[in-house]
PDB file of N, CA and C in Angstrom:
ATOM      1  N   UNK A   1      14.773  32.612  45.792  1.00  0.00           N
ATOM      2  CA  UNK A   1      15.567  31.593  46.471  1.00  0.00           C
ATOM      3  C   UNK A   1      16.211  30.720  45.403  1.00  0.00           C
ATOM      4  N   UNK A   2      17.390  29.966  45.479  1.00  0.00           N
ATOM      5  CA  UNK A   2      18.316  29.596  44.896  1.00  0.00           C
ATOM      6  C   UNK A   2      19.208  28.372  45.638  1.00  0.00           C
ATOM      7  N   UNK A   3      19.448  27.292  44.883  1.00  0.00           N
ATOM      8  CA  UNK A   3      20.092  26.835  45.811  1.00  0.00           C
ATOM      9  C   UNK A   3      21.477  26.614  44.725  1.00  0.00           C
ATOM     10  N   UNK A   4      22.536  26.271  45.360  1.00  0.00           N
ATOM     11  CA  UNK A   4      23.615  26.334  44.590  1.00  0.00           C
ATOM     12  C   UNK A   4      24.653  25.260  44.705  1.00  0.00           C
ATOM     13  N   UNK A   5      25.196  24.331  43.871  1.00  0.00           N
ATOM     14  CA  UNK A   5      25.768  23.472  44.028  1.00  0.00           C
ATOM     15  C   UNK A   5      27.589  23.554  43.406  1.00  0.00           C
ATOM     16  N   UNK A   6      28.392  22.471  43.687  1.00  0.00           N
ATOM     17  CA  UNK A   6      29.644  22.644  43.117  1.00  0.00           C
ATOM     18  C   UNK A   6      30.185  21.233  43.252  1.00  0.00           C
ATOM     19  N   UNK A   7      31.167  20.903  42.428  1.00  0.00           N
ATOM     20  CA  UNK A   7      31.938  19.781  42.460  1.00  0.00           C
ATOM     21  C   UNK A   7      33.425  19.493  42.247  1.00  0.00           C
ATOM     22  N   UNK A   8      34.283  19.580  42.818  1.00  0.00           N
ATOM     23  CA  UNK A   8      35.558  19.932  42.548  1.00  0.00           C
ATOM     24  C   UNK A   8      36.533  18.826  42.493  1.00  0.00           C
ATOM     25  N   UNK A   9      37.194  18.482  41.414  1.00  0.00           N
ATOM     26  CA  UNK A   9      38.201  17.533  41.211  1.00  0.00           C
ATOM     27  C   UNK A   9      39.159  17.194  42.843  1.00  0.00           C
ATOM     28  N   UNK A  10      39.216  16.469  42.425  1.00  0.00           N
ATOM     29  CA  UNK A  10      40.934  16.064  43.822  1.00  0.00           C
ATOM     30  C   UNK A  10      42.051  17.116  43.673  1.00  0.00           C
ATOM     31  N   UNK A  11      42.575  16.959  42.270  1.00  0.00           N
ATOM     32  CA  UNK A  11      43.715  17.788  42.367  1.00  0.00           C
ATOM     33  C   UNK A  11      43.465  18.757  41.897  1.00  0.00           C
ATOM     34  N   UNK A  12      42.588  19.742  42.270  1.00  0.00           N
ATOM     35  CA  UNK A  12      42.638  21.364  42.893  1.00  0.00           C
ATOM     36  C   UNK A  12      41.947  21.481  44.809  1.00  0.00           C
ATOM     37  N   UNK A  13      41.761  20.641  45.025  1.00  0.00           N
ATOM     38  CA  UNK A  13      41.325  20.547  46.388  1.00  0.00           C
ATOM     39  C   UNK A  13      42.705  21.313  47.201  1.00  0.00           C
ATOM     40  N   UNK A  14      42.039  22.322  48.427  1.00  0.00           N
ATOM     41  CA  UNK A  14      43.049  23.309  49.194  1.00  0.00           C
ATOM     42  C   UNK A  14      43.543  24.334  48.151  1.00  0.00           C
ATOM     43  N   UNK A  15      43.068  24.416  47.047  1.00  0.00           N
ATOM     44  CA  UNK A  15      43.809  25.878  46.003  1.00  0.00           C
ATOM     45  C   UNK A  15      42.767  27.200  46.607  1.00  0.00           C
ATOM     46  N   UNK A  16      41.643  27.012  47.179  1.00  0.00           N
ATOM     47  CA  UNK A  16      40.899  28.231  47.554  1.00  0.00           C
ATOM     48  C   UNK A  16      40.280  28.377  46.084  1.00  0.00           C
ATOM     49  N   UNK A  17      40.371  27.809  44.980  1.00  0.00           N
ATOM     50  CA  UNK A  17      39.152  27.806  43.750  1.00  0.00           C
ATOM     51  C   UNK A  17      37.468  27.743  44.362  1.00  0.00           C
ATOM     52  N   UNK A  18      37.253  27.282  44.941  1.00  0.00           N
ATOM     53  CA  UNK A  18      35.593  26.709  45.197  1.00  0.00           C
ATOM     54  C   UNK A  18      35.073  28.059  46.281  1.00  0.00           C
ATOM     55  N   UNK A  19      35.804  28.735  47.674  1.00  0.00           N
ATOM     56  CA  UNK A  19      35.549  29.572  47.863  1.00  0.00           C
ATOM     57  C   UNK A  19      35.573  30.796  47.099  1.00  0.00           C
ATOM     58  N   UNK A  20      36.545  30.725  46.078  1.00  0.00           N
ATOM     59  CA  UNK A  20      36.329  32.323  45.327  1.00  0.00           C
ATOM     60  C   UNK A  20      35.267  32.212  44.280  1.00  0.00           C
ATOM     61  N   UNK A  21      35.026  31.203  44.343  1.00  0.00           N
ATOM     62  CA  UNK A  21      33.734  30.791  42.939  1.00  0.00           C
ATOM     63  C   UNK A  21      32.493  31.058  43.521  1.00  0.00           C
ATOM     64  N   UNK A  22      32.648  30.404  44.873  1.00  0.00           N
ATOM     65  CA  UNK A  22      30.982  30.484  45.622  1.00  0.00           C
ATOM     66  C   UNK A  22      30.924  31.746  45.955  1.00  0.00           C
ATOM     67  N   UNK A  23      31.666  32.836  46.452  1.00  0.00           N
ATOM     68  CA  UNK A  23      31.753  34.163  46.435  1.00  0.00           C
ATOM     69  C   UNK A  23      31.131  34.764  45.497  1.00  0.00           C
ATOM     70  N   UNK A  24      31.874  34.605  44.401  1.00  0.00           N
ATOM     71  CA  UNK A  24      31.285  35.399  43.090  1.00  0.00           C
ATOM     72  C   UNK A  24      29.245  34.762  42.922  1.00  0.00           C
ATOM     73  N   UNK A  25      29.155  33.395  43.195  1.00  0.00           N
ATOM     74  CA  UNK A  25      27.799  32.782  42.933  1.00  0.00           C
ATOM     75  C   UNK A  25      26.863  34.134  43.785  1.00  0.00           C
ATOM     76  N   UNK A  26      27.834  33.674  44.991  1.00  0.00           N
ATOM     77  CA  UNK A  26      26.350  34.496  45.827  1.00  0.00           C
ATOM     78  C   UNK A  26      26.008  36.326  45.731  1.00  0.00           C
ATOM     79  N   UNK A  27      27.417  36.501  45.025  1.00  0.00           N
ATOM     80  CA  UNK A  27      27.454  38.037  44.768  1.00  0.00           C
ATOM     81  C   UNK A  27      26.349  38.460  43.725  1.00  0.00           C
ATOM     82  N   UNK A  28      26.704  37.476  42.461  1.00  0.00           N
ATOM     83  CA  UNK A  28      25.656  37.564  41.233  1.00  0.00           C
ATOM     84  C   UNK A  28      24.199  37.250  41.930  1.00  0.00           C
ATOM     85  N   UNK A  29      24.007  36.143  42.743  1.00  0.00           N
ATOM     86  CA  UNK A  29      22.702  35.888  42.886  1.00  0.00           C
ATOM     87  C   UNK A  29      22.136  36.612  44.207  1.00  0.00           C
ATOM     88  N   UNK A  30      22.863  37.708  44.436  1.00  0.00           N
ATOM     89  CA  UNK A  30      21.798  38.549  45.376  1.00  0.00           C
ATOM     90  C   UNK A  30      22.368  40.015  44.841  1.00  0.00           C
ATOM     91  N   UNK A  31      23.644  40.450  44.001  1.00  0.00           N
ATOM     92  CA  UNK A  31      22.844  41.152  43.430  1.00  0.00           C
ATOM     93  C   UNK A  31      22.775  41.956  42.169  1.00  0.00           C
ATOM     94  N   UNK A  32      22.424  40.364  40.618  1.00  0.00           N
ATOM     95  CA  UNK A  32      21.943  40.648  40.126  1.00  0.00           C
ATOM     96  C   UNK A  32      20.961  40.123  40.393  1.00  0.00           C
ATOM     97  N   UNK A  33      20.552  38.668  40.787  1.00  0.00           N
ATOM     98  CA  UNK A  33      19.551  38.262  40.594  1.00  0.00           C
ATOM     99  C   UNK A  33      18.171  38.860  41.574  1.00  0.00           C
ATOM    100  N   UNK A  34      18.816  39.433  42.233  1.00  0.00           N
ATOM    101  CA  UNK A  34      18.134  40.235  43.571  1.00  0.00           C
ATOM    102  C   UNK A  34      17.300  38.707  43.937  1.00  0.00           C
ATOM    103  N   UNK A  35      18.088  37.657  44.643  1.00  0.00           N
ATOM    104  CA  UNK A  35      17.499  36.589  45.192  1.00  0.00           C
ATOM    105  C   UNK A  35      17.486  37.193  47.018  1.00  0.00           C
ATOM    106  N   UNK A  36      17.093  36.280  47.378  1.00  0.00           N
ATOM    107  CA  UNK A  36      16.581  36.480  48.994  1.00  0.00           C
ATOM    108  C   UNK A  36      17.992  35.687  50.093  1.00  0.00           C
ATOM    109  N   UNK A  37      17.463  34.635  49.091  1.00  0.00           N
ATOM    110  CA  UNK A  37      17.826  33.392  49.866  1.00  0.00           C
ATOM    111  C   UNK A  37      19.199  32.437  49.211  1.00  0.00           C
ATOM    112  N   UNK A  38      20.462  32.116  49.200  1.00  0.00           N
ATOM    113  CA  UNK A  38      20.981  30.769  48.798  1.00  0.00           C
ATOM    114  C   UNK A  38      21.390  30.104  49.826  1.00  0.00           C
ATOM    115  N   UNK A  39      20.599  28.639  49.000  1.00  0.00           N
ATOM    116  CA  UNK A  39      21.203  27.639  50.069  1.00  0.00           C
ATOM    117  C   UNK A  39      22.351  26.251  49.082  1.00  0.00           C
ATOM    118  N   UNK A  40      22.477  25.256  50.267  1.00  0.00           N
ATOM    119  CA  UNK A  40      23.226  24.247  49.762  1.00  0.00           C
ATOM    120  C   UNK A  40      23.661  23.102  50.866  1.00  0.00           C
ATOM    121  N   UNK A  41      23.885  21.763  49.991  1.00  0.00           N
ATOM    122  CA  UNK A  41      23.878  20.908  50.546  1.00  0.00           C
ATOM    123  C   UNK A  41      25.582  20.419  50.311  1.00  0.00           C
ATOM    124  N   UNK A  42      25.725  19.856  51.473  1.00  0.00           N
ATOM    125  CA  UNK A  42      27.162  18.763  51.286  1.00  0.00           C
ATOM    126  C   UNK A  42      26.728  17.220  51.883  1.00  0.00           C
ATOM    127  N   UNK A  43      27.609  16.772  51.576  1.00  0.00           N
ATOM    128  CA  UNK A  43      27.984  15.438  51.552  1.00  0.00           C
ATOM    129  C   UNK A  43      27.995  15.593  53.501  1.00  0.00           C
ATOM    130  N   UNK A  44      27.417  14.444  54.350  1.00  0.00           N
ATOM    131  CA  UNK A  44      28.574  14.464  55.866  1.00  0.00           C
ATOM    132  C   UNK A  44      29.790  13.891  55.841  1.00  0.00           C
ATOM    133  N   UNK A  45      29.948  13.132  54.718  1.00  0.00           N
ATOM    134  CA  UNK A  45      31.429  12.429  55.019  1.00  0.00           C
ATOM    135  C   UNK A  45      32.547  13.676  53.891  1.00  0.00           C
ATOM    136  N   UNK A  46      32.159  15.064  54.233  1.00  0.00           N
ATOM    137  CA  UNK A  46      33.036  16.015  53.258  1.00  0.00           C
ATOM    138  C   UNK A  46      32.831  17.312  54.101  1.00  0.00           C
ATOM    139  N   UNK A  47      33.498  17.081  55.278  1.00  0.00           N
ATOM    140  CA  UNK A  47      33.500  18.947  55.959  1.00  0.00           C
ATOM    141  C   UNK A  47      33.779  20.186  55.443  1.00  0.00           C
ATOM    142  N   UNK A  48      35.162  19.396  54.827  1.00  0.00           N
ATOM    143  CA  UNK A  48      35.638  20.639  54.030  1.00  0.00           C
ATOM    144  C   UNK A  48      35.186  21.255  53.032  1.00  0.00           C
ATOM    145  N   UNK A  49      33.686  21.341  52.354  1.00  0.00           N
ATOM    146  CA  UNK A  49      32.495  21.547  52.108  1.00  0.00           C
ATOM    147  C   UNK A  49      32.153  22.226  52.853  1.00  0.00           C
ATOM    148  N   UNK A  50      31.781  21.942  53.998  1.00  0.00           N
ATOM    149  CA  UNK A  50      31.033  22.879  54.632  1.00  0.00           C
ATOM    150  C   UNK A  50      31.746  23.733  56.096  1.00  0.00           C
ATOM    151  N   UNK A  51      33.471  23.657  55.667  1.00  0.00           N
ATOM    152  CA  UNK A  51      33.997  24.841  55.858  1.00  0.00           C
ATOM    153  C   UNK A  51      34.329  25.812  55.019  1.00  0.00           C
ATOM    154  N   UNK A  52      33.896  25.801  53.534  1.00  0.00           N
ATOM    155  CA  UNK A  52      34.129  26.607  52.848  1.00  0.00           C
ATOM    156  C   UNK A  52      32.546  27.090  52.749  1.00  0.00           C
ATOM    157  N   UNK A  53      31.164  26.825  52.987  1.00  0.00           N
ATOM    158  CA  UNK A  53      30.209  27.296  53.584  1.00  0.00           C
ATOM    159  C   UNK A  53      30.199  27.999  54.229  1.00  0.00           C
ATOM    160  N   UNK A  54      30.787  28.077  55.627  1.00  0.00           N
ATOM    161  CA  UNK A  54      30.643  29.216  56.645  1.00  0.00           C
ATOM    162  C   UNK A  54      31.943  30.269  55.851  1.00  0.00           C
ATOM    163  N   UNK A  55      33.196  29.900  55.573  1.00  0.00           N
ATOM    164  CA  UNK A  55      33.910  30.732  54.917  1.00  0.00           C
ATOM    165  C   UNK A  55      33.352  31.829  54.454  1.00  0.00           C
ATOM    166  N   UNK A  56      32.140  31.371  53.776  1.00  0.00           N
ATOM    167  CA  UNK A  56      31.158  32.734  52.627  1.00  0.00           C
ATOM    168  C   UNK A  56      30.514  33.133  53.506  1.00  0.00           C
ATOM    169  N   UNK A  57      30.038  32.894  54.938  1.00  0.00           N
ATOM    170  CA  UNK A  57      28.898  33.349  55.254  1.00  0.00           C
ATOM    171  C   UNK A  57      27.779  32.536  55.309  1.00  0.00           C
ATOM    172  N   UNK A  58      27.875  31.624  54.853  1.00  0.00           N
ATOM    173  CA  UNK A  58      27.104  30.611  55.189  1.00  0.00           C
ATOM    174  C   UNK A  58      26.478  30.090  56.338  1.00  0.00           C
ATOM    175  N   UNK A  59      24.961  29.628  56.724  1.00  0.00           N
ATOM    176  CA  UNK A  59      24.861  29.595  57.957  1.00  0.00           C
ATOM    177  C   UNK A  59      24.307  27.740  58.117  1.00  0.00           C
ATOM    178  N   UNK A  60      24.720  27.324  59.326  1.00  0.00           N
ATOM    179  CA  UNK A  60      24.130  25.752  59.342  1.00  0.00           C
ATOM    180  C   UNK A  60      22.992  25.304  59.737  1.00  0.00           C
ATOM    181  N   UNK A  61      22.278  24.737  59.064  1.00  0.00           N
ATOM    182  CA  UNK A  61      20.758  24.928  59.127  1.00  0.00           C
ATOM    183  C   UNK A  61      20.209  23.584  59.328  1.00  0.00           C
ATOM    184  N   UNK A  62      21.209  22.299  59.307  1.00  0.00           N
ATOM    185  CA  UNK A  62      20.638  21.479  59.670  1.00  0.00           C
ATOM    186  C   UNK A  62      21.077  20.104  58.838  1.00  0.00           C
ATOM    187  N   UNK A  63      20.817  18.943  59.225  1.00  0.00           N
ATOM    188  CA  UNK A  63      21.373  17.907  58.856  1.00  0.00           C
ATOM    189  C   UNK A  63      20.074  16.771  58.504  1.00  0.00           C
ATOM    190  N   UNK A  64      20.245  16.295  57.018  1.00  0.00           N
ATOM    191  CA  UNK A  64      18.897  15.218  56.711  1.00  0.00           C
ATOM    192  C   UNK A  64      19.820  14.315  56.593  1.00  0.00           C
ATOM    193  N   UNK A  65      19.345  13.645  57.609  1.00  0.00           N
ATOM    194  CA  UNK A  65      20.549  11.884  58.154  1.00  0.00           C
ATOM    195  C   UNK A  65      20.103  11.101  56.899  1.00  0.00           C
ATOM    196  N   UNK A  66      21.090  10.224  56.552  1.00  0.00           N
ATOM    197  CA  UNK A  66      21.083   9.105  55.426  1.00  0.00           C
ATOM    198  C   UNK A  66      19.733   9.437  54.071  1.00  0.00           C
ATOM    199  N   UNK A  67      20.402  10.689  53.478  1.00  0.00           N
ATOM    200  CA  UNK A  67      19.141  11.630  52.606  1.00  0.00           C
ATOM    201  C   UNK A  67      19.875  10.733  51.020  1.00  0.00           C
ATOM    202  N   UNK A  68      20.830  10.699  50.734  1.00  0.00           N
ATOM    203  CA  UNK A  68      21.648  10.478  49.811  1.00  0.00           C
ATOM    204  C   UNK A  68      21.701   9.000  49.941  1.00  0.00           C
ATOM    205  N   UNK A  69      21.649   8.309  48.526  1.00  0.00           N
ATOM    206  CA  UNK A  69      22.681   6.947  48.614  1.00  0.00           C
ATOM    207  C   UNK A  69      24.081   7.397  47.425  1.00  0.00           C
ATOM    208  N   UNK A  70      24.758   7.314  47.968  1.00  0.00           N
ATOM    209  CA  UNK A  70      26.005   7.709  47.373  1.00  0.00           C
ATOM    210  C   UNK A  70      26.857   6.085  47.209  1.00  0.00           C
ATOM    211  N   UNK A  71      27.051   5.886  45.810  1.00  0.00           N
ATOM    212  CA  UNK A  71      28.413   4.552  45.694  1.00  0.00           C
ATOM    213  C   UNK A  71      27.802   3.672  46.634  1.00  0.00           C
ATOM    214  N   UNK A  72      26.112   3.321  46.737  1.00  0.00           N
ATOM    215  CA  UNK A  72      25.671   2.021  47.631  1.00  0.00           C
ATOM    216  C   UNK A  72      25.672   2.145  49.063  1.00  0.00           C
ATOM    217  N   UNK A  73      26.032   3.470  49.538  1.00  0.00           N
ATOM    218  CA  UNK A  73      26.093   3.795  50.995  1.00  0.00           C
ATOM    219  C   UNK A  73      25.223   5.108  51.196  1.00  0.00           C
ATOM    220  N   UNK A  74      24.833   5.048  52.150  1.00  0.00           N
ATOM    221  CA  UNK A  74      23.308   6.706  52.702  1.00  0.00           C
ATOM    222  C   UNK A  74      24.445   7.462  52.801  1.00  0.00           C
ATOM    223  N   UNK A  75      24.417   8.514  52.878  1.00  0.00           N
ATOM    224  CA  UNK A  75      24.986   9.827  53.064  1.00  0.00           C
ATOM    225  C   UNK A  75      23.836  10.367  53.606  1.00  0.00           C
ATOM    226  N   UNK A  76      24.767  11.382  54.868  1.00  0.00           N
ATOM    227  CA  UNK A  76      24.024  12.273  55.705  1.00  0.00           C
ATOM    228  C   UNK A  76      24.379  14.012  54.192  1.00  0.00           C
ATOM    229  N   UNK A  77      23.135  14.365  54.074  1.00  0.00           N
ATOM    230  CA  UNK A  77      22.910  15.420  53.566  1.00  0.00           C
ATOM    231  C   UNK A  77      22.923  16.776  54.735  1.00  0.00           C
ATOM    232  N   UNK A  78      23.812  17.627  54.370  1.00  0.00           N
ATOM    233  CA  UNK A  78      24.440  18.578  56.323  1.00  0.00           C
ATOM    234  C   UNK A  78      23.730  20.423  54.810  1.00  0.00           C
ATOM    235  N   UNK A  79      22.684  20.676  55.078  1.00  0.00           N
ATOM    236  CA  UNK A  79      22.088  22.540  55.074  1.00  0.00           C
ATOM    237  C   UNK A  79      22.656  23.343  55.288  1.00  0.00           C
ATOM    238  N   UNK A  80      23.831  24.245  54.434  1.00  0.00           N
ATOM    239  CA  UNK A  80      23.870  25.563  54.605  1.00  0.00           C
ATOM    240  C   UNK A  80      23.093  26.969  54.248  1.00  0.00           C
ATOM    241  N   UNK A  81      22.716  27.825  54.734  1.00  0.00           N
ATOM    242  CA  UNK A  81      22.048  28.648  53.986  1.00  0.00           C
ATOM    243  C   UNK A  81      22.364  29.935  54.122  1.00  0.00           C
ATOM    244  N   UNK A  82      22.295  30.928  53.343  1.00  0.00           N
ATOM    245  CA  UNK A  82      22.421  32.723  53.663  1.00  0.00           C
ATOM    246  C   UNK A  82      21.211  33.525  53.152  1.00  0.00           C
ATOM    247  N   UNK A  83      21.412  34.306  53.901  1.00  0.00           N
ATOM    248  CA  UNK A  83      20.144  35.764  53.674  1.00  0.00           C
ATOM    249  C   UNK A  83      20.810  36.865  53.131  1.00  0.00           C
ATOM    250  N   UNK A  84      20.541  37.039  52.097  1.00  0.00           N
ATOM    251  CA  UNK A  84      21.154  38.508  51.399  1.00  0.00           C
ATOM    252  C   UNK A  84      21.467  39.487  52.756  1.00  0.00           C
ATOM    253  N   UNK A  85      20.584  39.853  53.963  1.00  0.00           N
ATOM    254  CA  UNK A  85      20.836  40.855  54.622  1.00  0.00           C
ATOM    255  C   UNK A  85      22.076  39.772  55.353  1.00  0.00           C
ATOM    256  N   UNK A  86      22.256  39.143  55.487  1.00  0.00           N
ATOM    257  CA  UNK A  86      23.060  38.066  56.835  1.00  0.00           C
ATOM    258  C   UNK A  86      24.619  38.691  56.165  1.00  0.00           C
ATOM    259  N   UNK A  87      25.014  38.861  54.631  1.00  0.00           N
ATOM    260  CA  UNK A  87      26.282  39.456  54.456  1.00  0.00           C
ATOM    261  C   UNK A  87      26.658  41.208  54.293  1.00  0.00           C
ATOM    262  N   UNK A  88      25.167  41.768  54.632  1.00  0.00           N
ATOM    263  CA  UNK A  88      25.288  43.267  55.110  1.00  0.00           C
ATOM    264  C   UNK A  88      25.497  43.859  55.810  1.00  0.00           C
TER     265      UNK A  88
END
């Protein structure tokens, strides 16, 4: 199991960079790494995060309300996760 993170400037935001990257992540980590499991967290105030989550295959697994203090404010922490078999 693996969990996998990313952070992407403003101005490449909408280029499709972060989905072809997380692609390649989960390709290497199930199969070279022969992992089981990757997961990952977003921000709630950042969907578009976690529409490029399901994009890959990603599945939604759940939301830890005010998990984060981000810049003096809670952030809801929103669970994506995949199963090596879930993209077979």
């Amino acid at each position: 199991m693996a969990e996998m993170g990313y952070w992407v400037g403003i101005e490449y935001w909408g280029n499709g960079y972060c989905t072809e990257a997380t692609k390649k992540v989960l390709e290497y980590g199930f199969d070279t790494q022969n992992l089981n499991r990757i997961f990952a967290y977003h921000f709630g105030s950042n969907p578009a995060s976690g529409r490029v989550m399901k994009k890959i295959g990603m599945k939604y697994e759940g939301c830890l309300r005010q998990a984060i203090k981000k810049w003096g404010k809670f952030e809801d922490s929103v669970l994506y996760g995949v199963l090596k078999s879930d993209l077979n």
